[in-house]
Protein backbone atom coordinates (compact mmCIF):
# COMPACT_ATOMS: atom_id res chain seq x y z
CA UNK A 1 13.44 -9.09 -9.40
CA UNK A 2 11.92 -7.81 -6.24
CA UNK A 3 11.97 -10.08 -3.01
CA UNK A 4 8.04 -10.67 -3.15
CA UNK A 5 9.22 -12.41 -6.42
CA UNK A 6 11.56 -15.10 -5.07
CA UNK A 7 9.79 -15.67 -2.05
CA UNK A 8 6.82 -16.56 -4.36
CA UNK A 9 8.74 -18.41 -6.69
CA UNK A 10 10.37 -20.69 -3.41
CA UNK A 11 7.03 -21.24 -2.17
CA UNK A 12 5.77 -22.63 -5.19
CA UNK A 13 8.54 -25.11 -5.82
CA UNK A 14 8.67 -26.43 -1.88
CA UNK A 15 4.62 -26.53 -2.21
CA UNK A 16 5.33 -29.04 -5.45
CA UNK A 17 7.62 -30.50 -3.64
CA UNK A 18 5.36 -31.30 -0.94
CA UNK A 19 2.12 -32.55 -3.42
CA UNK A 20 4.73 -35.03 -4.79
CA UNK A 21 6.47 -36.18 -1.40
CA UNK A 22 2.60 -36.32 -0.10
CA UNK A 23 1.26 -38.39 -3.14
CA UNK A 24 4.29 -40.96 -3.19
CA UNK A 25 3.12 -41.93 0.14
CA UNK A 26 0.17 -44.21 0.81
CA UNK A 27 -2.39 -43.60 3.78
CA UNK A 28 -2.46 -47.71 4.06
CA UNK A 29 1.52 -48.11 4.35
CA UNK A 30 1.68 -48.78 0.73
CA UNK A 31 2.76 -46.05 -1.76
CA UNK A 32 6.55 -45.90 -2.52
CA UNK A 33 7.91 -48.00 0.57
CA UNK A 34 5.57 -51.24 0.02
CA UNK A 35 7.82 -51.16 -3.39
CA UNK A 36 10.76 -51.84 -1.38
CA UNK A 37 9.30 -54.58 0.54
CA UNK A 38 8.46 -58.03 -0.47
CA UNK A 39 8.61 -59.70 2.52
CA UNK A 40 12.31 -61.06 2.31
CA UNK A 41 13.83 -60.07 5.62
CA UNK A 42 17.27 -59.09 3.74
CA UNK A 43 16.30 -55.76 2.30
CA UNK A 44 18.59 -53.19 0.83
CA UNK A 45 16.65 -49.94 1.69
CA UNK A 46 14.27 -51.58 3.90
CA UNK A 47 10.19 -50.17 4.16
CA UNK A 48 10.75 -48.77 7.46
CA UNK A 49 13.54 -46.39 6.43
CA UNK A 50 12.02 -45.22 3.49
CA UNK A 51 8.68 -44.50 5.41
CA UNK A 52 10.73 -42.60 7.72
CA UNK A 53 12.80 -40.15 4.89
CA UNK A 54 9.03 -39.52 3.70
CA UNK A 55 7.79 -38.97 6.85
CA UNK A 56 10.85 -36.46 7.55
CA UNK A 57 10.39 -35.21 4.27
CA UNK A 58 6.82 -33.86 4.55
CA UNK A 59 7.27 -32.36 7.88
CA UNK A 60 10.56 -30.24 6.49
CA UNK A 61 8.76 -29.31 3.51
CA UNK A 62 5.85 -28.21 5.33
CA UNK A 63 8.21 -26.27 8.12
CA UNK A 64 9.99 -24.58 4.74
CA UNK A 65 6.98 -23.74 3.22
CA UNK A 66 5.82 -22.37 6.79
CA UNK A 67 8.59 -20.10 7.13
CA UNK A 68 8.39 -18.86 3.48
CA UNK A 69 5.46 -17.50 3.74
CA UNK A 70 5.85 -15.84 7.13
CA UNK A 71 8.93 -14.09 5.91
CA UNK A 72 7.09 -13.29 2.13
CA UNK A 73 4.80 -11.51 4.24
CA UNK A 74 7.88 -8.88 5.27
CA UNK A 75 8.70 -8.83 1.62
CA UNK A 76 5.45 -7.14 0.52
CA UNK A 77 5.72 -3.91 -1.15
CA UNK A 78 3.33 -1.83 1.17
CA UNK A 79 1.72 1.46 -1.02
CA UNK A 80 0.06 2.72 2.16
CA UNK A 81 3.36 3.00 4.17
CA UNK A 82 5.56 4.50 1.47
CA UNK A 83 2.29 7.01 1.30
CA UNK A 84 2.62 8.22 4.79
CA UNK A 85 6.39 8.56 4.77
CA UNK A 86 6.40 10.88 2.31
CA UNK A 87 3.73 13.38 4.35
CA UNK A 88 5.65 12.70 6.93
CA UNK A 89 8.93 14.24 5.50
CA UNK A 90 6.98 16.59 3.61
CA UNK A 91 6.17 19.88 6.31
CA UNK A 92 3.26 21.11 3.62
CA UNK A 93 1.28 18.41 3.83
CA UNK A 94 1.17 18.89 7.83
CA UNK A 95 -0.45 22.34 7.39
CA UNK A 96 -4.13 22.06 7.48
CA UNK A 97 -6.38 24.06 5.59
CA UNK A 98 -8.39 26.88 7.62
CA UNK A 99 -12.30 25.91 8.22
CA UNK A 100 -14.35 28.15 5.69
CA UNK A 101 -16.41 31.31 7.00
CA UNK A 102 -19.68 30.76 8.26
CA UNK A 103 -22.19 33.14 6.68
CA UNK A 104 -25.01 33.85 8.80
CA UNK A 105 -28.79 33.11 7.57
CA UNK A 106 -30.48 36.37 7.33
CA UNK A 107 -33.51 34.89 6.41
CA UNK A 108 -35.07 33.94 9.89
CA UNK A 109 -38.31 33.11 8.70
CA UNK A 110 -39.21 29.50 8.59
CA UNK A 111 -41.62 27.74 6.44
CA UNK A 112 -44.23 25.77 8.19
CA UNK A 113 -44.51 22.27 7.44
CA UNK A 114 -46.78 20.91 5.07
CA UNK A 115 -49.56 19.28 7.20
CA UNK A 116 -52.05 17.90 4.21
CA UNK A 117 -49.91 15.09 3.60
């Protein structure tokens, strides 16, 4: 498995990851922490902390998934590069060809244009 390959396959699991951290969360202050609440002031988790590990959450998921794919982007195999290394180590495919004769036209009569049209 090259290293294209498992860079892909992180980025798609931290990109899940994200959806699902991203759609437990509700845009009104709802979503997973108004399931903790209730409005007893004795709470266990509490809403604020688990707004906070969601908050914390998205933002190092998106960093991960950030770095992922600027380092996949060193991982790509790269056809054009391994091309020109091997001209470059190979001394015959320096040489170029010589231009080809130039025959001179021996006919130096020219046609006159066709002026009926």
């Amino acid at each position: 498995m090259g290293q294209f390959t498992i860079f892909l396959a992180l980025i798609v699991v931290v990109a899940f990851l994200l959806i699902v951290v991203i759609m437990v969360q509700n845009p009104k202050g709802g979503g997973l922490s108004s399931s903790f609440g209730g409005g007893g002031t004795q709470q266990l988790g509490g809403v604020k902390k688990t707004t906070d590990f969601l908050d914390k959450s998205t933002w190092t998921l998106s960093t991960i998934l950030v770095v992922l794919i600027l380092l996949s982007s060193l991982a790509i195999p790269r056809a054009g590069i391994a091309q020109e290394d091997s001209t470059a180590l190979d001394p015959d495919a320096l040489e170029t060809p010589a231009p080809a004769a130039v025959t001179p036209n021996t006919n130096d009569t020219a046609k006159p244009a066709d002026s009926t049209k």
